[in-house]
C-alpha atoms as a PDB file:
ATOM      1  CA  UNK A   1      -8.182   4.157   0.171  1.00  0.00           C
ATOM      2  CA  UNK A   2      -8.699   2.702  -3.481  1.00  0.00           C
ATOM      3  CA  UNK A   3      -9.357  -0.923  -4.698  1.00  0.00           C
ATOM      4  CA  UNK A   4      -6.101  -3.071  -5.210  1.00  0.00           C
ATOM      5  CA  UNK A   5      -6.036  -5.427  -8.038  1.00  0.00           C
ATOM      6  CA  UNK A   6      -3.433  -7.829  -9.345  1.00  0.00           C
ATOM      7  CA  UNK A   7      -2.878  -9.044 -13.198  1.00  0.00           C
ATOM      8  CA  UNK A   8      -3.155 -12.557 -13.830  1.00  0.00           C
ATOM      9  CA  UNK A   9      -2.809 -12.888 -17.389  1.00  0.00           C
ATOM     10  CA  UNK A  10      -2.441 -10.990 -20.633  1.00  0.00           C
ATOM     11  CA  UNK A  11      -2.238 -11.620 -24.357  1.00  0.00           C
ATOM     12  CA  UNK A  12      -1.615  -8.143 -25.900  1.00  0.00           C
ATOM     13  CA  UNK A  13       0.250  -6.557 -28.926  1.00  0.00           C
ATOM     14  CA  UNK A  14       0.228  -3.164 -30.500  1.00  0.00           C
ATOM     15  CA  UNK A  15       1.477  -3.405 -34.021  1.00  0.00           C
ATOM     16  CA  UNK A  16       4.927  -1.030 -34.389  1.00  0.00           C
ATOM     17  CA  UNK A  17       3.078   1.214 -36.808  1.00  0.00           C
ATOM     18  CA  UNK A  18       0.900   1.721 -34.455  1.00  0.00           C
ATOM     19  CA  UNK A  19       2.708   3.051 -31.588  1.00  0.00           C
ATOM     20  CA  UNK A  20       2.535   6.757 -32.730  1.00  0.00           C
ATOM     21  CA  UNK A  21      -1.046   7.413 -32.855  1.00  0.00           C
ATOM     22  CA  UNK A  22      -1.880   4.975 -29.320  1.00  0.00           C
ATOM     23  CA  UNK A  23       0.945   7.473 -27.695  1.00  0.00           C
ATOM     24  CA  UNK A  24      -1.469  10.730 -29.377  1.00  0.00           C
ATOM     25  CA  UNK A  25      -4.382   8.643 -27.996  1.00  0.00           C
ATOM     26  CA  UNK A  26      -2.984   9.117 -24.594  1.00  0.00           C
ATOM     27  CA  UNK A  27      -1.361  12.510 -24.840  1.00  0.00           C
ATOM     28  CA  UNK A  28      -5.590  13.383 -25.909  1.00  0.00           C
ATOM     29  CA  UNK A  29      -6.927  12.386 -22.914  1.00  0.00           C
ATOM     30  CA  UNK A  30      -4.977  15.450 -21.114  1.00  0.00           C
ATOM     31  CA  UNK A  31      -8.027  17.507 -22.153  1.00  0.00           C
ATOM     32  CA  UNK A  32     -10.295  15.127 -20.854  1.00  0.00           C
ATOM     33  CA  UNK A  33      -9.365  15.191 -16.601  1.00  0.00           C
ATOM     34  CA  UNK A  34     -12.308  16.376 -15.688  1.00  0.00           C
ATOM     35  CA  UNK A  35     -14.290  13.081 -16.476  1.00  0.00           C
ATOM     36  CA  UNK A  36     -11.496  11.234 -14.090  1.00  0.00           C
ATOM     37  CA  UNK A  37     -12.091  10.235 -10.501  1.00  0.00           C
ATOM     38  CA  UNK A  38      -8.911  11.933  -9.035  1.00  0.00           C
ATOM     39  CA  UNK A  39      -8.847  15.988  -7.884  1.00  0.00           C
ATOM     40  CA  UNK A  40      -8.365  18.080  -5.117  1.00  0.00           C
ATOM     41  CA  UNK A  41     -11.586  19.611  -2.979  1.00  0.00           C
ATOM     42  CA  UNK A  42     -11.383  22.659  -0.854  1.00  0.00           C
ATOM     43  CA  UNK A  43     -14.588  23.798   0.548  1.00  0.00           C
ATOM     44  CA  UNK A  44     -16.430  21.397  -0.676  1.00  0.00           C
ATOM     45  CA  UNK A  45     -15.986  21.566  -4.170  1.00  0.00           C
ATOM     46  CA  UNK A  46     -13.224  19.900  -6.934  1.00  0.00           C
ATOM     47  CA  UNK A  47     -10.627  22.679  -7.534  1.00  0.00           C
ATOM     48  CA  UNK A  48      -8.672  20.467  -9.438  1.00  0.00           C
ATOM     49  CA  UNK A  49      -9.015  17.544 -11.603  1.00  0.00           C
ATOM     50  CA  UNK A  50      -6.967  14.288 -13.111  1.00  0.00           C
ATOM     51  CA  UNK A  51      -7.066  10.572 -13.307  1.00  0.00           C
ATOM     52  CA  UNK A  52      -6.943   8.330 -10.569  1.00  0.00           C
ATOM     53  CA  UNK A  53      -2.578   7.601  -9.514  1.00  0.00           C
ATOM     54  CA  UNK A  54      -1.913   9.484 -12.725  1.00  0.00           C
ATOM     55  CA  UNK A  55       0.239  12.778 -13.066  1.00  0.00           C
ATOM     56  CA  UNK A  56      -0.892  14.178 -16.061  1.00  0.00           C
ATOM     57  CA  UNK A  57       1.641  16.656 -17.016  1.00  0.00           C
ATOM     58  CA  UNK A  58       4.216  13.040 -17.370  1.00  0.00           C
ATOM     59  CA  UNK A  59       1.487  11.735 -19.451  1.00  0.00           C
ATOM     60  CA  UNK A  60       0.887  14.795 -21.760  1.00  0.00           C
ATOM     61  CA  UNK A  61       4.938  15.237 -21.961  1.00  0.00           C
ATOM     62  CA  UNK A  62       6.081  11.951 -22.625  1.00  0.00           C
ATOM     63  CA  UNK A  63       7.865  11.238 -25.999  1.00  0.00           C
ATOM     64  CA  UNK A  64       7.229   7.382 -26.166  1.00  0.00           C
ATOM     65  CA  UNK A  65       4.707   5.227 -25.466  1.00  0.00           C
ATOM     66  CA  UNK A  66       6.350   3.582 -23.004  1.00  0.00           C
ATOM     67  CA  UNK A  67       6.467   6.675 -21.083  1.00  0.00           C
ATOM     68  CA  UNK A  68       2.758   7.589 -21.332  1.00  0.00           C
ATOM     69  CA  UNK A  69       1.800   4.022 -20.436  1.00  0.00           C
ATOM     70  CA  UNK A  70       4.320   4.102 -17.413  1.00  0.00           C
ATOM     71  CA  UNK A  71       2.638   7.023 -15.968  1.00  0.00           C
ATOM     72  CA  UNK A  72      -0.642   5.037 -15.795  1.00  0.00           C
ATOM     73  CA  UNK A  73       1.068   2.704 -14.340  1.00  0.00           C
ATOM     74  CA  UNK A  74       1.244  -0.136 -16.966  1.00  0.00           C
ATOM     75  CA  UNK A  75       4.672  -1.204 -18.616  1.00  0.00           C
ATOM     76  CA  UNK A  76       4.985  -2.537 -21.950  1.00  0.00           C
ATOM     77  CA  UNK A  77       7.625  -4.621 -23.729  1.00  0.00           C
ATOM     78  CA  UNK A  78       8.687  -4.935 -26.673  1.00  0.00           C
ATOM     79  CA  UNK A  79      11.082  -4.035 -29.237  1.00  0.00           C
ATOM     80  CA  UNK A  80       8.678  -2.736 -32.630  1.00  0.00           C
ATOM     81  CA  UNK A  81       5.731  -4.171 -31.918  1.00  0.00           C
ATOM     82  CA  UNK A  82       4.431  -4.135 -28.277  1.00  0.00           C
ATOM     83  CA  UNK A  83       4.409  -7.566 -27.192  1.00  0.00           C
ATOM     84  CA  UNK A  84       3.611  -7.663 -24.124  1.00  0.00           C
ATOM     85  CA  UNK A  85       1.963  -5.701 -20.800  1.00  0.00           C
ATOM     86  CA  UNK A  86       2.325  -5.706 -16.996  1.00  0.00           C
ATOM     87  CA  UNK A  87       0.418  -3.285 -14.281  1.00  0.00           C
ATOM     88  CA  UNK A  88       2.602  -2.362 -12.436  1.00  0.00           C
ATOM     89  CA  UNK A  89       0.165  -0.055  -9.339  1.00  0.00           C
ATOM     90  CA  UNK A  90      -1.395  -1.419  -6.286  1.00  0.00           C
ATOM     91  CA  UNK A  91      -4.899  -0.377  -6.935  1.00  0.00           C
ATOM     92  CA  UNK A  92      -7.307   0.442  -9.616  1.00  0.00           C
ATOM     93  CA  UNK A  93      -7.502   3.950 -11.145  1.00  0.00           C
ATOM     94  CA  UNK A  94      -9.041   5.461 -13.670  1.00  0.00           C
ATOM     95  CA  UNK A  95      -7.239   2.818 -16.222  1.00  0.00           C
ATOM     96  CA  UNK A  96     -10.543   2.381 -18.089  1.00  0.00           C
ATOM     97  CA  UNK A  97      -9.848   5.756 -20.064  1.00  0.00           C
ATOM     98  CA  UNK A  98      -6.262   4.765 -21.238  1.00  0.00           C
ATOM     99  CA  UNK A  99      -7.101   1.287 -22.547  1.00  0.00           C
ATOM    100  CA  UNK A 100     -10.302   2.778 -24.278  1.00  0.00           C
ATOM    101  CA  UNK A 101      -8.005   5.398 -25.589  1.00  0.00           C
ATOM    102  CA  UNK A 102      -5.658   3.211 -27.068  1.00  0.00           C
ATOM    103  CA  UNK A 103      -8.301   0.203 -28.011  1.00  0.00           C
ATOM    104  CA  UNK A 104      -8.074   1.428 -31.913  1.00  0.00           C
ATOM    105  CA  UNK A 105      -4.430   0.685 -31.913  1.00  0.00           C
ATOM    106  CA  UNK A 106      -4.525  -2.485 -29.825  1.00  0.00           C
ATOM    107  CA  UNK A 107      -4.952  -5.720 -31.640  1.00  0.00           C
ATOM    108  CA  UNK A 108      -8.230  -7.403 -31.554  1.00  0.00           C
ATOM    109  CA  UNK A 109      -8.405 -10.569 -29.593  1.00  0.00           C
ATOM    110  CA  UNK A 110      -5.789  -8.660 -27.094  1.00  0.00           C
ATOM    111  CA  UNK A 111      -6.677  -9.051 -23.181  1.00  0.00           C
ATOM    112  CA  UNK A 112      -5.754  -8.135 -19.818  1.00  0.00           C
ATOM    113  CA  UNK A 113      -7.140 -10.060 -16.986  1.00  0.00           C
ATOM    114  CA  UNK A 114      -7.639  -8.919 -13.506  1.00  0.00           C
ATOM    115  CA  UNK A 115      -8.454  -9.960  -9.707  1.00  0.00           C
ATOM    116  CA  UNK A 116      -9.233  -7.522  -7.004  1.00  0.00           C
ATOM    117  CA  UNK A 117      -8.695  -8.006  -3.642  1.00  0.00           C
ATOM    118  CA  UNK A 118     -12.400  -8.920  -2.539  1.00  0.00           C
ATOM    119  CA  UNK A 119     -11.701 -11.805  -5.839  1.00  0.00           C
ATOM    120  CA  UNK A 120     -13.518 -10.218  -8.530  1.00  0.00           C
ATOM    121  CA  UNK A 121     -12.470 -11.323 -11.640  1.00  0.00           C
ATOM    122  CA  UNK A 122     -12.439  -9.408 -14.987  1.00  0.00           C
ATOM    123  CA  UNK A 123     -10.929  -8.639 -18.168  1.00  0.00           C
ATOM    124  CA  UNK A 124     -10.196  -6.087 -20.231  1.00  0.00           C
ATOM    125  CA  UNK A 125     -11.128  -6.995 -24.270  1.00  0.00           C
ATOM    126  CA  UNK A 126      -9.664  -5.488 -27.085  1.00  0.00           C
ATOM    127  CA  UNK A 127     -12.279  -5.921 -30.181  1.00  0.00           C
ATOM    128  CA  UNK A 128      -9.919  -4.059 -32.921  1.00  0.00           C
ATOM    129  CA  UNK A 129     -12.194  -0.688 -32.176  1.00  0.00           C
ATOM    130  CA  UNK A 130     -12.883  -0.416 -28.247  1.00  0.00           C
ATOM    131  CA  UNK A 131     -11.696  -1.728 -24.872  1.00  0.00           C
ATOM    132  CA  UNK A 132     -14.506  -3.993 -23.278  1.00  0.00           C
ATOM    133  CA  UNK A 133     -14.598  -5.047 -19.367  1.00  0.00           C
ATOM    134  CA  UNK A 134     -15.879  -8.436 -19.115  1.00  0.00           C
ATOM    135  CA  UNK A 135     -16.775 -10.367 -15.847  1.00  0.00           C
ATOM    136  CA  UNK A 136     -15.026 -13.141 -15.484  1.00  0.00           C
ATOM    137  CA  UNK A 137     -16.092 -16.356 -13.336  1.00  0.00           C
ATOM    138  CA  UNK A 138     -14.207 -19.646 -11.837  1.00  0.00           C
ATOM    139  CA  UNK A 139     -15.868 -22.590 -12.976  1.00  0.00           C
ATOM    140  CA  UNK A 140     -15.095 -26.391 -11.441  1.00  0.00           C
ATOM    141  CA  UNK A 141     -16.130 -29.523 -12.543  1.00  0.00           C
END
């Protein structure tokens, strides 16, 4: 089960200097599973918790940033600077942690834009100091 969503656009950059303390960011939220929607349940209650699709041992281990974001699912590009991203799952997880996470270190103005599969349409704003979901809506003429 799960909700499957697609990426339609993005405009996003993480400064190179930056990269360091987004990849801390991300190694932090390890002591923050319980507040994620994944976990295991025997007899009825959660005997184990984590994000949504995300491992996070490979998260909490990872020496680049490129690794951490990887394990969420999300590839990024670029050679100093991050230039560019790409989800690369079938459905959404618990990705609202990670980009809030890393929102200090993202440049303002930065986006990702969304569909899900009943055609929802939102993005994800970067404001310089948080990570913002914003509805989106097809307008014609």
């Amino acid at each position: 089960m799960g909700y499957c969503m697609n990426q339609r656009d993005a405009s996003f950059r993480i400064k190179a200097e930056n990269r360091a303390k987004a990849l801390q960011a991300i190694k932090d939220l390890a002591s923050r599973v319980d507040e994620g929607g994944g976990g295991c349940w025997s007899g009825g209650r959660k005997v184990e918790a984590f994000f949504s699709w995300v491992r996070t041992e490979k998260f909490a281990n990872a020496s680049t940033l490129e690794d951490a974001m990887s394990e969420w699912r999300w590839e990024i590009d670029g050679a100093a600077d991050v230039d560019s991203i790409m989800f690369e799952g079938e459905k959404l997880g618990d990705d609202i942690f990670l980009l809030r996470a890393i929102a200090p270190y993202v440049e303002a103005g930065s986006f990702i834009e969304m569909q899900g599969e009943d055609g929802a349409l939102w993005r994800w704003y970067f404001d310089g100091t948080d990570c913002i979901e914003q509805e989106g809506r097809v307008s014609f003429s």
